[in-house]
Protein backbone atom coordinates (compact mmCIF):
# COMPACT_ATOMS: atom_id res chain seq x y z
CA UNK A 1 57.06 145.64 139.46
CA UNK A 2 55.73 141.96 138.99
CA UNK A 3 53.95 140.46 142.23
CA UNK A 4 55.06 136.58 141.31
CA UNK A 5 56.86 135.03 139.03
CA UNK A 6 55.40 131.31 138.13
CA UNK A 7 58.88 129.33 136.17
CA UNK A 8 57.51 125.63 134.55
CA UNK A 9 60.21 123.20 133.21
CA UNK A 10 59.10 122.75 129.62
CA UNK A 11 59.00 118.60 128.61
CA UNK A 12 56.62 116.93 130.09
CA UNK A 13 55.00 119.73 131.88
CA UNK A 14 54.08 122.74 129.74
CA UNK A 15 53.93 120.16 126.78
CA UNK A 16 53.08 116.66 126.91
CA UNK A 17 55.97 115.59 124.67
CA UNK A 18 59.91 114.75 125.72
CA UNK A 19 61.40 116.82 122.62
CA UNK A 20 64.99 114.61 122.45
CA UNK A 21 62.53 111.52 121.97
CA UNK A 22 60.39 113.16 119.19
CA UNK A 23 63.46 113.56 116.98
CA UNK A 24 65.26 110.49 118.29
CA UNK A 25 62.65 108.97 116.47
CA UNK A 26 63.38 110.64 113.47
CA UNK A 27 67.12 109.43 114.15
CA UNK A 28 65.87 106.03 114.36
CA UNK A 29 67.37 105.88 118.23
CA UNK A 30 64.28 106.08 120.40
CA UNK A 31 64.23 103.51 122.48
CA UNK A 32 67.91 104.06 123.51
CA UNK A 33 67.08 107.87 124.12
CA UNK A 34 63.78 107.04 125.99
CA UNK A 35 65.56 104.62 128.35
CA UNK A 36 68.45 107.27 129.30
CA UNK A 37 65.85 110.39 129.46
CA UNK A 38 63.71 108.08 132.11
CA UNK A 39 66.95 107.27 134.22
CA UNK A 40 67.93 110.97 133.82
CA UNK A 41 64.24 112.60 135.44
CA UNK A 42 64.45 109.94 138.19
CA UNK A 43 67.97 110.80 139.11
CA UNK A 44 69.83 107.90 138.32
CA UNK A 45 72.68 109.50 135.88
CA UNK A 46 73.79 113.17 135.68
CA UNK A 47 71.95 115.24 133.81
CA UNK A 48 74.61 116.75 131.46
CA UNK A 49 76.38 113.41 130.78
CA UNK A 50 72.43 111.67 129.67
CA UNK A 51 71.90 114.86 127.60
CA UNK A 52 75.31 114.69 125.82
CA UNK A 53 74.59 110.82 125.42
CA UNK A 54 71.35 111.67 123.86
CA UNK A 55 72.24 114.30 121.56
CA UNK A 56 74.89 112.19 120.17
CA UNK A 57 72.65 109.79 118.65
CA UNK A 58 71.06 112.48 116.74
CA UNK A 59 74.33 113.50 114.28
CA UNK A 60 73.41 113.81 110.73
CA UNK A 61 69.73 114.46 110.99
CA UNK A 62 68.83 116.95 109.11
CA UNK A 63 67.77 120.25 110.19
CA UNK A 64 64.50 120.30 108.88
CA UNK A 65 63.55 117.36 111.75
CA UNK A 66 63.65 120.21 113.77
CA UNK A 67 60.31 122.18 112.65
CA UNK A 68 58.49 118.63 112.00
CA UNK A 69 59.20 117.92 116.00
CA UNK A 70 58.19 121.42 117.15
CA UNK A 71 54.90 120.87 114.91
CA UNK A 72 54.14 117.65 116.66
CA UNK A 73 54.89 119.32 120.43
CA UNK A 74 50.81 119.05 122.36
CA UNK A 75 51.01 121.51 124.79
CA UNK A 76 49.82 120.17 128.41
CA UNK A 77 45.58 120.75 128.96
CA UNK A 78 45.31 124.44 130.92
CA UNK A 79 48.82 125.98 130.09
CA UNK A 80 47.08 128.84 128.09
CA UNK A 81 44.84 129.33 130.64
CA UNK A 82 47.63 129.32 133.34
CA UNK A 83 49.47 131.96 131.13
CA UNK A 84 46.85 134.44 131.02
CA UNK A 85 45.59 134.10 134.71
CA UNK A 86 49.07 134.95 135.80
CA UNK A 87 49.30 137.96 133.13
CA UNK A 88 46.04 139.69 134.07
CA UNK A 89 46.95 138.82 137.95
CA UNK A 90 50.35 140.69 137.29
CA UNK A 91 52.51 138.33 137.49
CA UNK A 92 55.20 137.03 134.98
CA UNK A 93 55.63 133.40 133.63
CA UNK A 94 58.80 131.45 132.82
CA UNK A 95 59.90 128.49 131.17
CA UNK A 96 63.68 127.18 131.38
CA UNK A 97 64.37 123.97 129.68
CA UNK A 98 66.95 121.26 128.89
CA UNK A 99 65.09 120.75 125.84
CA UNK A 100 66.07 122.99 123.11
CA UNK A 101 66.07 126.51 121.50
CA UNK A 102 65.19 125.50 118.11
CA UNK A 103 62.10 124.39 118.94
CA UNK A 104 60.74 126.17 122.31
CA UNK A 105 61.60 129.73 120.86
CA UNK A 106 58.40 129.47 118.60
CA UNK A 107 56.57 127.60 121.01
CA UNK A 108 57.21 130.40 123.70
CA UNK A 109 56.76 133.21 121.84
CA UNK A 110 53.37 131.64 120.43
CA UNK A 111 52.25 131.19 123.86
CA UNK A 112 52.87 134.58 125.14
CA UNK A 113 55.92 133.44 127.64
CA UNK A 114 57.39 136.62 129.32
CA UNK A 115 61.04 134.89 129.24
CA UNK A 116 62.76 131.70 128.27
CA UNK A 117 65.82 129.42 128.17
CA UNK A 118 67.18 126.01 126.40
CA UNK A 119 70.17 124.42 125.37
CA UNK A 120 71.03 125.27 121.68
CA UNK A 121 71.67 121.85 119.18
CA UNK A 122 74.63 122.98 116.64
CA UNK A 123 73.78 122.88 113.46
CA UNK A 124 76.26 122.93 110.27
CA UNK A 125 75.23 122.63 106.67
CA UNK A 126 71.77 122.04 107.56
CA UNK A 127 72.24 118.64 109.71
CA UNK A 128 72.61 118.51 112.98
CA UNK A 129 76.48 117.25 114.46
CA UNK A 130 75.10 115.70 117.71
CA UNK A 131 76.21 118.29 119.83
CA UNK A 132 74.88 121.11 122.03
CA UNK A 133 76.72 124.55 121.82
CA UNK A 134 76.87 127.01 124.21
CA UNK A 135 76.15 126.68 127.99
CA UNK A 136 74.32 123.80 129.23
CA UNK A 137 70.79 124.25 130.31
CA UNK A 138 71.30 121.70 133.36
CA UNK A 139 70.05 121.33 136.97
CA UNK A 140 71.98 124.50 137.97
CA UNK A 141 71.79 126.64 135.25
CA UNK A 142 67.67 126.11 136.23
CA UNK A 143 67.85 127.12 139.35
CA UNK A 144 70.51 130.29 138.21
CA UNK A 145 67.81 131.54 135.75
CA UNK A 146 64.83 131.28 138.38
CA UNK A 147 67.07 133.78 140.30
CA UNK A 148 67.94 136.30 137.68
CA UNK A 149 64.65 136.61 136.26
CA UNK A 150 63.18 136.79 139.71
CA UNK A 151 65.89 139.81 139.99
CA UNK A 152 64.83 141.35 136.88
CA UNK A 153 61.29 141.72 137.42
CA UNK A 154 62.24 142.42 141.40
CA UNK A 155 60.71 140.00 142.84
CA UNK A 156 61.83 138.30 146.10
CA UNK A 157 62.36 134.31 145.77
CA UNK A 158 59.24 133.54 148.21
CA UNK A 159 56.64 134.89 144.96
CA UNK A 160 57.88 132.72 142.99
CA UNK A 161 56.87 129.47 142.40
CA UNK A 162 58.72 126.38 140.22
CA UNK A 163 56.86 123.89 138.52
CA UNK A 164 58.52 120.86 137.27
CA UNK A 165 58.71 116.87 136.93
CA UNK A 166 62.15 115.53 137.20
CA UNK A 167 64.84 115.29 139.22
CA UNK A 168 66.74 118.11 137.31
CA UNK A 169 64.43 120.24 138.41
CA UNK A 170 65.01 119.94 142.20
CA UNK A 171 67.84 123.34 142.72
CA UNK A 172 65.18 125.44 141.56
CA UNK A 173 62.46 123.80 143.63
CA UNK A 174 64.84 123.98 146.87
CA UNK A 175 64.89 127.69 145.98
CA UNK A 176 61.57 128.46 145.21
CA UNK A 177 58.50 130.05 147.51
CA UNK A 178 56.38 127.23 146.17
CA UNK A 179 57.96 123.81 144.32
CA UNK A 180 54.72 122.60 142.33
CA UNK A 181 55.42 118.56 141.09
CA UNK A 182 53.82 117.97 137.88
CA UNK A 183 52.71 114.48 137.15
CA UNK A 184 56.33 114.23 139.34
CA UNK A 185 59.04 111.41 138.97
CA UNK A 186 59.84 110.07 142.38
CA UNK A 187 62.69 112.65 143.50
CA UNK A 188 60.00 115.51 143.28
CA UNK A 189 57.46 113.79 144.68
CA UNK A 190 59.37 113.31 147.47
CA UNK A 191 60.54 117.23 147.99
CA UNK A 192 57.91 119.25 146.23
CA UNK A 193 55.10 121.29 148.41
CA UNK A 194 52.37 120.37 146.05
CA UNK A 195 51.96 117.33 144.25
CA UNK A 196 49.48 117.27 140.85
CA UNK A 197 48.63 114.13 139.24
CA UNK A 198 45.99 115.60 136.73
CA UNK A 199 47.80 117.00 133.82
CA UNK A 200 46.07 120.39 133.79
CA UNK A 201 48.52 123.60 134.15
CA UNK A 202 45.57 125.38 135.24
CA UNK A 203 45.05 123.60 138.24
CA UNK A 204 48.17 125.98 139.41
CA UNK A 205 45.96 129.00 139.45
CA UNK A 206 44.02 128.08 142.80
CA UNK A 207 47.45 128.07 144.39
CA UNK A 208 47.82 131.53 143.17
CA UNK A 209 44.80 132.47 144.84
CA UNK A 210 43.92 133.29 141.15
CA UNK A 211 40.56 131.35 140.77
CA UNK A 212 38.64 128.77 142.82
């Protein structure tokens, strides 16, 4: 059995990068993304309804947009170090994203993730049709997969801790032993335990009692 379970939201915490903008640029739609991804994190619009918005300006790039974003993705300062502190501590480690599958599945799986979730972009005959498939990875669905993998590995919801930025991460947060805000829009910053303004994952590890 685990003894903690750390979950991070993925954009703009375990990478530095907002993924939507990185190929809204490619789509030639950035600054209309950017502006509805910022009023999104800080609460101002559902989160569903800014995705949707969002992914619509993408239809008709091409597929291949979606391995030059994932090569651009930095990830955050400390994350591999806050990866294998928790592993050799026996915990587990998380990510569940509103970003999507195409790119965090190698970016996970690189990284040594123990599980993962994001909202899947459909694809058909190799461009994307500016629409997400499957069920959306929103506020809820967050806080629904901090609780099943928390189940899986058996461990109660007080070892856990969630570590996010924006104001669709907030369920999981409410649900969470420890809510961690990371470089945090205002609605976190107002509800999280922890606030961290240096972007360095590893600075998490102390809280685990893991180092320091």
């Amino acid at each position: 059995m685990a003894r903690f379970l750390v979950l991070l939201d993925v954009d703009s915490t375990l990478i530095e990068d907002e993924v939507i903008e990185l190929l809204a640029e490619a789509a030639g739609s950035l600054d209309h993304v950017a502006e509805i991804t910022a009023s999104a994190m800080n609460g101002e619009i559902d989160f569903e309804e800014s995705l949707r918005a969002r992914v619509a300006t993408l239809a008709g790039l091409s597929e291949s947009e979606l391995a030059v974003a994932g090569a651009r993705v930095r990830v955050t300062k400390g994350a591999r170090e806050l990866i294998a502190g928790v592993h050799s501590a026996g915990g587990r480690i998380a990510v569940v994203s509103g970003g999507f599958h195409q790119v965090i599945d190698p970016l996970a799986a690189g990284l040594g993730i123990d599980r993962w979730r994001a909202n899947n972009l459909e694809v058909i005959d190799g461009a994307l049709t500016g629409r997400v498939v499957g069920k959306m990875i929103d506020a809820e669905a967050k806080a629904e997969a901090l609780r099943e993998w928390a189940a899986l590995y058996r461990i109660p919801l007080r070892n856990t801790v969630a570590v996010g930025d924006g104001a669709n991460d907030l369920p999981m947060m409410h649900i969470t032993g420890l809510a961690v805000g990371f470089d945090a829009k205002a609605p976190v910053r107002d509800e999280a335990n922890v606030i961290m303004d240096v972007r360095d994952l590893s600075q998490i590890l102390p809280l685990l009692g893991l180092r320091g």
